[in-house]
Protein backbone atom coordinates (compact mmCIF):
# COMPACT_ATOMS: atom_id res chain seq x y z
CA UNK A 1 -64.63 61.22 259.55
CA UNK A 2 -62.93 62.98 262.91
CA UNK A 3 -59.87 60.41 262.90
CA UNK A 4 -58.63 61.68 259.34
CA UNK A 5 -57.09 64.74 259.19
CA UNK A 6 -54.42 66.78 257.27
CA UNK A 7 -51.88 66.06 259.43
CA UNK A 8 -48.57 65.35 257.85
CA UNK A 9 -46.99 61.91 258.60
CA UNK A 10 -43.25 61.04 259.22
CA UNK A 11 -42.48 60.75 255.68
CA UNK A 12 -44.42 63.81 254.58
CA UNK A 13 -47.77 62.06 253.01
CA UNK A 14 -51.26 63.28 254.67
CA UNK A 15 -53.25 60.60 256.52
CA UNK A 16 -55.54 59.47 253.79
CA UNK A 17 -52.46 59.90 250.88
CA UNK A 18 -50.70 56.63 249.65
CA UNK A 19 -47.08 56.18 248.69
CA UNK A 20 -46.70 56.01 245.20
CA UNK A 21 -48.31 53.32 243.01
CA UNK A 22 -46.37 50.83 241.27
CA UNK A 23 -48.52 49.38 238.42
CA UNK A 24 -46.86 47.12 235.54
CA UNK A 25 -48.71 44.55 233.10
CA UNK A 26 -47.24 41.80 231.17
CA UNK A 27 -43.36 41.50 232.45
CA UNK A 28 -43.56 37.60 232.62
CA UNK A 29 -43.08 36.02 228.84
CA UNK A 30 -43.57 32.49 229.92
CA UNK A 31 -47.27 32.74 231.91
CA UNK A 32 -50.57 33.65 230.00
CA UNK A 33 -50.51 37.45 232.49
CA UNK A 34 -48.43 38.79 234.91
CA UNK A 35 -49.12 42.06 236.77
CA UNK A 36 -46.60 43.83 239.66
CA UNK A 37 -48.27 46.24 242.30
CA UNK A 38 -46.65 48.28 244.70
CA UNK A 39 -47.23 50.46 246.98
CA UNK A 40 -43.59 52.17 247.41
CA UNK A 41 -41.38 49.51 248.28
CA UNK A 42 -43.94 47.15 249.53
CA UNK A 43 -44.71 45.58 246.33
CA UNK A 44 -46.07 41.86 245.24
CA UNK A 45 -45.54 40.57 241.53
CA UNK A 46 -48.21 37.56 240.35
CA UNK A 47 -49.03 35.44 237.41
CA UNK A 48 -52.09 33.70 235.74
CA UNK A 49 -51.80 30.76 233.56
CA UNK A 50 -54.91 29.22 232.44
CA UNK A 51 -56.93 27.36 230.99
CA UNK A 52 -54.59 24.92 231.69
CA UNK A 53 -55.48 20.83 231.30
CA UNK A 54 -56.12 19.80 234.59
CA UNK A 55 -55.42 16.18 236.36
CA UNK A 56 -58.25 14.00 236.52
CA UNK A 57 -58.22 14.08 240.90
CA UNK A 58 -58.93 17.52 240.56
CA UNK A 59 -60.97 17.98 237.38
CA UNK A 60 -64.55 19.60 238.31
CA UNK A 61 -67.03 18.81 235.48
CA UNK A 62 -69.08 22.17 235.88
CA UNK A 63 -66.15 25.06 236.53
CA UNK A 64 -62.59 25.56 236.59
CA UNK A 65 -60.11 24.26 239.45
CA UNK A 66 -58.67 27.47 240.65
CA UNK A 67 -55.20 26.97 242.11
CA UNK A 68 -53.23 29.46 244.02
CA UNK A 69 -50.05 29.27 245.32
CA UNK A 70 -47.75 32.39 247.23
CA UNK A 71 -43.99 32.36 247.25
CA UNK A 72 -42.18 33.87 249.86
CA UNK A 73 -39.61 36.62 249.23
CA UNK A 74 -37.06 34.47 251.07
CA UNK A 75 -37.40 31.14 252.68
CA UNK A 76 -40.09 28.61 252.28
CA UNK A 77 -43.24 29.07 252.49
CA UNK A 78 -45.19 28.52 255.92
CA UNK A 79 -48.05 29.79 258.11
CA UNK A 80 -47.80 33.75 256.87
CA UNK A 81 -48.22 32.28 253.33
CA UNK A 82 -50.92 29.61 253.83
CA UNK A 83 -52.68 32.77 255.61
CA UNK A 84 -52.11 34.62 252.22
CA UNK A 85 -53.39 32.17 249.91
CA UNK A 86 -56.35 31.63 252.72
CA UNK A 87 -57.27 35.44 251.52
CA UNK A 88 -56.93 34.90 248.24
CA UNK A 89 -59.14 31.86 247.85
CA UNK A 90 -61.82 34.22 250.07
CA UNK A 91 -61.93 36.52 247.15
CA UNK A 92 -61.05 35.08 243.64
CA UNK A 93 -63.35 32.30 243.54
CA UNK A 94 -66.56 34.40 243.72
CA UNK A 95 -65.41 37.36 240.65
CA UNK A 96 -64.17 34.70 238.45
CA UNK A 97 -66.75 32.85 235.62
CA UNK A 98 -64.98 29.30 236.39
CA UNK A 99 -68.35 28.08 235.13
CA UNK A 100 -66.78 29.69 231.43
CA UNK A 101 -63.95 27.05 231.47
CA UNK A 102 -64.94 23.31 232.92
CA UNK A 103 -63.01 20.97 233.85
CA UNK A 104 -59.97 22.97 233.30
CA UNK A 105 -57.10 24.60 235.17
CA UNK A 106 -56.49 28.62 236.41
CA UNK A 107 -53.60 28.74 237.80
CA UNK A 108 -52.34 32.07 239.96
CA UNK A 109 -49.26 32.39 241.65
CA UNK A 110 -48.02 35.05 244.02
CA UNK A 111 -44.73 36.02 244.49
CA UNK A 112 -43.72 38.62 247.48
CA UNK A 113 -41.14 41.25 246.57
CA UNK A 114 -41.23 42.64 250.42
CA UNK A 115 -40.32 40.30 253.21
CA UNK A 116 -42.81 39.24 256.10
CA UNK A 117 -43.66 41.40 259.33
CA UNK A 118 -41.89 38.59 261.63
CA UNK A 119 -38.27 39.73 260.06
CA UNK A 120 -38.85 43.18 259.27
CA UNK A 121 -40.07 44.39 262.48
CA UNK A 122 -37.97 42.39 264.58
CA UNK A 123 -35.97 46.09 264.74
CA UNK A 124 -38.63 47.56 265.89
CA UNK A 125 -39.96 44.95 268.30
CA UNK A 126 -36.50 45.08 270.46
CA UNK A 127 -36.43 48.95 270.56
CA UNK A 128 -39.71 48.58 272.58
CA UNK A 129 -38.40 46.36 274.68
CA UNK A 130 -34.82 47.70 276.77
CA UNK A 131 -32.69 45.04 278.62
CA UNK A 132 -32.48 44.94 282.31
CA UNK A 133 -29.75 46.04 284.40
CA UNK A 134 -29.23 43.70 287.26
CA UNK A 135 -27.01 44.92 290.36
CA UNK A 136 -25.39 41.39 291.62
CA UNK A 137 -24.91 43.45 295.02
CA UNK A 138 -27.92 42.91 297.16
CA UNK A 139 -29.73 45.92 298.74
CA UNK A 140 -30.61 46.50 302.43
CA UNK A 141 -34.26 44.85 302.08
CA UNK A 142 -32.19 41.68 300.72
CA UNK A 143 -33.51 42.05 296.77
CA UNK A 144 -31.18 42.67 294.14
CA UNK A 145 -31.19 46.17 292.14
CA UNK A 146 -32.76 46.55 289.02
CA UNK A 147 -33.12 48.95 286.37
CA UNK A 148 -35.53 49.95 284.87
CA UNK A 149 -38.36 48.54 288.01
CA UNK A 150 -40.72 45.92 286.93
CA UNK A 151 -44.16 47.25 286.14
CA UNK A 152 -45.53 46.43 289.72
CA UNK A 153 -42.63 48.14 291.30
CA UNK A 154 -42.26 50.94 288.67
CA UNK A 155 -44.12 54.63 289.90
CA UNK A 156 -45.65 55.25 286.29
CA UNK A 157 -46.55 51.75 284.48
CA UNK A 158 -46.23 51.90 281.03
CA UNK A 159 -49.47 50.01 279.27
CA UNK A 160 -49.02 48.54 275.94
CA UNK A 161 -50.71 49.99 272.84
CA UNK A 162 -49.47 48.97 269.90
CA UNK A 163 -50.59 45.22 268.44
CA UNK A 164 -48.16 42.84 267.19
CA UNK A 165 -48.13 41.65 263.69
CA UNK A 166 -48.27 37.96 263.25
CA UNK A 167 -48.00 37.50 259.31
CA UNK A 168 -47.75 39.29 256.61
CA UNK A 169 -48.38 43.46 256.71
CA UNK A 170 -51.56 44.45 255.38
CA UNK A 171 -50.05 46.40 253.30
CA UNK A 172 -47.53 43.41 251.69
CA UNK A 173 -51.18 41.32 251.56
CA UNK A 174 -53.47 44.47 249.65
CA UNK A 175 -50.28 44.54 247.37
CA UNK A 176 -50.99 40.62 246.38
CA UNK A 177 -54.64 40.99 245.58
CA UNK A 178 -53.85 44.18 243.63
CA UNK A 179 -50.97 42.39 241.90
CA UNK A 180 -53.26 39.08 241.52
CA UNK A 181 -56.36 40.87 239.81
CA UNK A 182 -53.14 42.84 237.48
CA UNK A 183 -52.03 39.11 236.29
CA UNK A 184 -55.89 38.05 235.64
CA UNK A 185 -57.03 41.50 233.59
CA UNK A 186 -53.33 40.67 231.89
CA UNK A 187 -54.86 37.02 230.98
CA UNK A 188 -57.65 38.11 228.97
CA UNK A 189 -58.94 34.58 228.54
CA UNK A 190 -60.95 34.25 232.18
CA UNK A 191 -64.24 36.20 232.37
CA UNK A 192 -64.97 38.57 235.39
CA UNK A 193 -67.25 39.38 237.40
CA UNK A 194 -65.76 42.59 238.89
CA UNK A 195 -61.97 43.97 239.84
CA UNK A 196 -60.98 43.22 243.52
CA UNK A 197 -58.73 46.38 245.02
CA UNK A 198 -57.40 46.39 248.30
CA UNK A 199 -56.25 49.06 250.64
CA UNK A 200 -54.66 48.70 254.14
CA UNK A 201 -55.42 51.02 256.96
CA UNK A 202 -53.68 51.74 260.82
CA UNK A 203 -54.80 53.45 263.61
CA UNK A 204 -51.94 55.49 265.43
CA UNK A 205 -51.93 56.45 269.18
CA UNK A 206 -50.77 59.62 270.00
CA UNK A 207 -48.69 58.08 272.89
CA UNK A 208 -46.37 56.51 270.06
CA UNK A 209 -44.53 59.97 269.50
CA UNK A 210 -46.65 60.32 265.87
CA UNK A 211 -46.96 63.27 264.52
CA UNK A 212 -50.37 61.94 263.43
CA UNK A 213 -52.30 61.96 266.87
CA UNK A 214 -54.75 59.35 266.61
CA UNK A 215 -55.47 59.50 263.31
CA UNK A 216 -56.47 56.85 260.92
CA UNK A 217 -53.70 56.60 257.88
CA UNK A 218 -53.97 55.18 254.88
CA UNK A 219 -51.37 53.01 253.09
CA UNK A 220 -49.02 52.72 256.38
CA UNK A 221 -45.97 51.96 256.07
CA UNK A 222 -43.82 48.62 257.74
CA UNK A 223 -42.47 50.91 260.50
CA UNK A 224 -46.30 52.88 261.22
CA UNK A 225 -48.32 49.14 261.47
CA UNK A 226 -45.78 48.05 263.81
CA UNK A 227 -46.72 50.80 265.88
CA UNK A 228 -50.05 50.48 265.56
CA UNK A 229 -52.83 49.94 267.94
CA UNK A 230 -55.19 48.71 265.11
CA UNK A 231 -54.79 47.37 261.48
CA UNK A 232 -57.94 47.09 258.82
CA UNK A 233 -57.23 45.91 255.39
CA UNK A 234 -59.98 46.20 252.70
CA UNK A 235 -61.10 44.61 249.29
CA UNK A 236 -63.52 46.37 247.49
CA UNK A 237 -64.98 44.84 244.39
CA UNK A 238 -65.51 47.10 241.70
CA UNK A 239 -67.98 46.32 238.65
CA UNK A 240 -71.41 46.68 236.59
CA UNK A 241 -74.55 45.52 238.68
CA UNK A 242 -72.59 43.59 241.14
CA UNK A 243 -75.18 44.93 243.91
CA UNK A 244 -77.86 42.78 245.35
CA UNK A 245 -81.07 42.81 243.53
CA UNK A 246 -84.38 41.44 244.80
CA UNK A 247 -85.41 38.80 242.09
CA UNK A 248 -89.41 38.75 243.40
CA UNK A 249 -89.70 42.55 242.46
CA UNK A 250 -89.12 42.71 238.99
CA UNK A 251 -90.98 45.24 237.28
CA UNK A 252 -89.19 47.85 240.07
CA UNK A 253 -85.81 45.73 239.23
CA UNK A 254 -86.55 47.55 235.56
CA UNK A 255 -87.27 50.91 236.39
CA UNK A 256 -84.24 51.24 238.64
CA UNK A 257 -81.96 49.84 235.97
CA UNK A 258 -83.42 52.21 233.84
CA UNK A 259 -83.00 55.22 236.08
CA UNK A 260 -79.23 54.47 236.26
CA UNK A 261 -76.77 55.52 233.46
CA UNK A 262 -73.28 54.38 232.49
CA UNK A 263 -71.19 55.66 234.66
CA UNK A 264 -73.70 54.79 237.95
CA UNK A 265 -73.40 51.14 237.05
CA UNK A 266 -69.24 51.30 236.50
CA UNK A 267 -68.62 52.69 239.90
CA UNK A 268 -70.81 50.13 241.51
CA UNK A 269 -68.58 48.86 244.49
CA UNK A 270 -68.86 46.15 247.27
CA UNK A 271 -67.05 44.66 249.89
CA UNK A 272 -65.66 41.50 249.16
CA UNK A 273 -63.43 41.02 251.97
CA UNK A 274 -61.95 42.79 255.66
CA UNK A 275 -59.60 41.82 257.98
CA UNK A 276 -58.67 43.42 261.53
CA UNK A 277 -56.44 43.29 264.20
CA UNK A 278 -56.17 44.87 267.17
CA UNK A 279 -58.48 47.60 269.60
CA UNK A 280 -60.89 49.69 268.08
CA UNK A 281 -64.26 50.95 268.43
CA UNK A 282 -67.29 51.16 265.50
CA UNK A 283 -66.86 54.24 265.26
CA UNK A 284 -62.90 53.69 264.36
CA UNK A 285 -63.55 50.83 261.89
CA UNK A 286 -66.66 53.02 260.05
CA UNK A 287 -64.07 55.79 259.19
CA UNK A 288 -61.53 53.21 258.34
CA UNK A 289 -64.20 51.70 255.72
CA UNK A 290 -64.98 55.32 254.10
CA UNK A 291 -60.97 55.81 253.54
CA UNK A 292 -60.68 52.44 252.12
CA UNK A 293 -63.54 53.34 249.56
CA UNK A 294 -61.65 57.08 248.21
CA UNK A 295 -58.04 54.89 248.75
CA UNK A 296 -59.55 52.15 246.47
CA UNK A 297 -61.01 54.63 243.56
CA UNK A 298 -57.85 56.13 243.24
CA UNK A 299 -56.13 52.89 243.00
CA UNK A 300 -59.24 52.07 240.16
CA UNK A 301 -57.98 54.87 238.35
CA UNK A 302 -54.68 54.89 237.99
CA UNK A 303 -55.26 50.73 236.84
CA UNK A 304 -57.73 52.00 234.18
CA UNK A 305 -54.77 54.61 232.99
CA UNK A 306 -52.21 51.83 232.97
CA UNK A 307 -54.44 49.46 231.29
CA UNK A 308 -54.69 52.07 228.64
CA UNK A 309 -51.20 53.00 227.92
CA UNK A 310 -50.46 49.50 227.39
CA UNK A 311 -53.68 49.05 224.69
CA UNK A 312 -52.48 51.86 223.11
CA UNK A 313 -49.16 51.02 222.62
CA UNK A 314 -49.86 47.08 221.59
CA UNK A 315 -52.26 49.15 218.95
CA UNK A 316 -48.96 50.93 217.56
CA UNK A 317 -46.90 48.44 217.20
């Protein structure tokens, strides 16, 4: 991968290192599970309640009726979170048995603990952008002076890189579905297929003043995916034969399963979900996806080590 390198970042972390996990299980008393994920500051907390009784106009007499709902950090909820809950019904409804629970309720809800990219980078926007300075005396041609020259009057033109956000970061949105599948493994009562983790990734131009030239960088922060010229956020699903097998061949369907041990079939992984914004190339979004796959086992691992700190202690007490 040439766009990752060891470069340091503004806040110290290498390209492919994320801020520091935020992992917690069980804080809610009143819902069935509750998870909070974070990555730094950028955090998300959720809950699962389920199975729930369910009103007749939405009863489904072979499955569950899978609601989810996102509250906003402040405000009411509008297009950035009908966007979010548009992602999460992408993903949830094809790793959860609903078939195990019919006509029923599951009920997840969302709530954002960072605030959405149209408030937080309004900073950041207006830097970009410096006001005019308008001389009311009239020059010799007859025009008014202005500073700084529009861009067709202006000697060097200055060519816009970075893409605006127009929701929530993908960082705030790979903190819900982290969160979400933390509230659902905190359940215990709705079988899965596999664990959805997501991971965001920016691309930074060198002509923003980064110390990262062009690199790709993992986890970026509010500030870095303002300022970038392309966004990818990943969900990798993570689970025991969740790859596509060919039903026609079966007698090879047997000796592959039995060529593959324990640990092959737990590290299984597939991509559940992507989404992009901005410019980029293949070449940009095929490095992006191998990051996302290392940024996503690490986040696998330290949810296994949470998961078994809190067994162990519900075991002593």
């Amino acid at each position: 991968m040439s766009n990752a390198g060891p470069s340091r970042r503004y806040d110290g972390r290498r390209s492919d290192e994320m801020r520091p996990l935020v992992i917690s299980i069980g804080e809610l008393d009143r819902a069935d599970g509750s998870g909070r994920f974070g990555f730094g500051s950028t955090a998300a907390l959720a809950s699962c309640s389920g199975p729930l009784e369910v009103r007749l106009n939405k009863e489904l007499p072979t499955k569950a009726t899978l609601e989810i709902s996102h509250r906003p950090l402040e405000g009411v909820g509008a297009t950035p979170s009908r966007a979010l809950i548009t992602t999460l019904e992408s993903i949830y409804p094809s790793v959860l048995k609903l078939s195990s629970h019919p006509r029923s309720l599951i009920q997840i809800i969302v709530q954002s603990l960072s605030s959405s990219s149209t408030s937080s980078t309004s900073s950041f926007n207006t830097y970009n952008t410096p006001s005019v300075y308008i001389d009311t005396d009239a020059s010799e041609e007859g025009e008014p002076n202005t500073w700084p020259k529009p861009k067709n009057q202006s000697s060097f033109p200055l060519e816009e890189v970075s893409s605006p956000i127009a929701s929530y970061t993908f960082a705030s949105r790979s903190a819900s579905i982290n969160a979400s599948t933390l509230a659902i493994l905190s359940n215990g009562s709705i079988p899965m297929t596999s664990l959805p983790i997501s991971i965001s990734v920016a691309c930074i131009d060198s002509t923003q003043g980064q110390q990262v030239k062009g690199d790709l960088i993992v986890d970026p922060t509010v500030e870095e995916e303002s300022r970038a010229k392309s966004r990818f956020a990943f969900a990798w699903a993570f689970g025991k034969n969740i790859s596509m097998i060919k039903k026609d061949d079966k007698d090879s369907d047997v000796d592959v399963k039995m060529e593959l041990d324990q640990n092959d079939r737990e590290d299984e992984m597939e991509l559940i979900w992507v989404e992009s914004e901005g410019k980029f190339n293949k070449e940009t979004f095929s490095d992006a996806l191998e990051l996302s796959k290392i940024a996503c086992r690490t986040i696998l691992s330290e949810i296994r080590e949470k998961l078994g700190q809190e067994l162990e202690s519900k075991t002593l007490q």
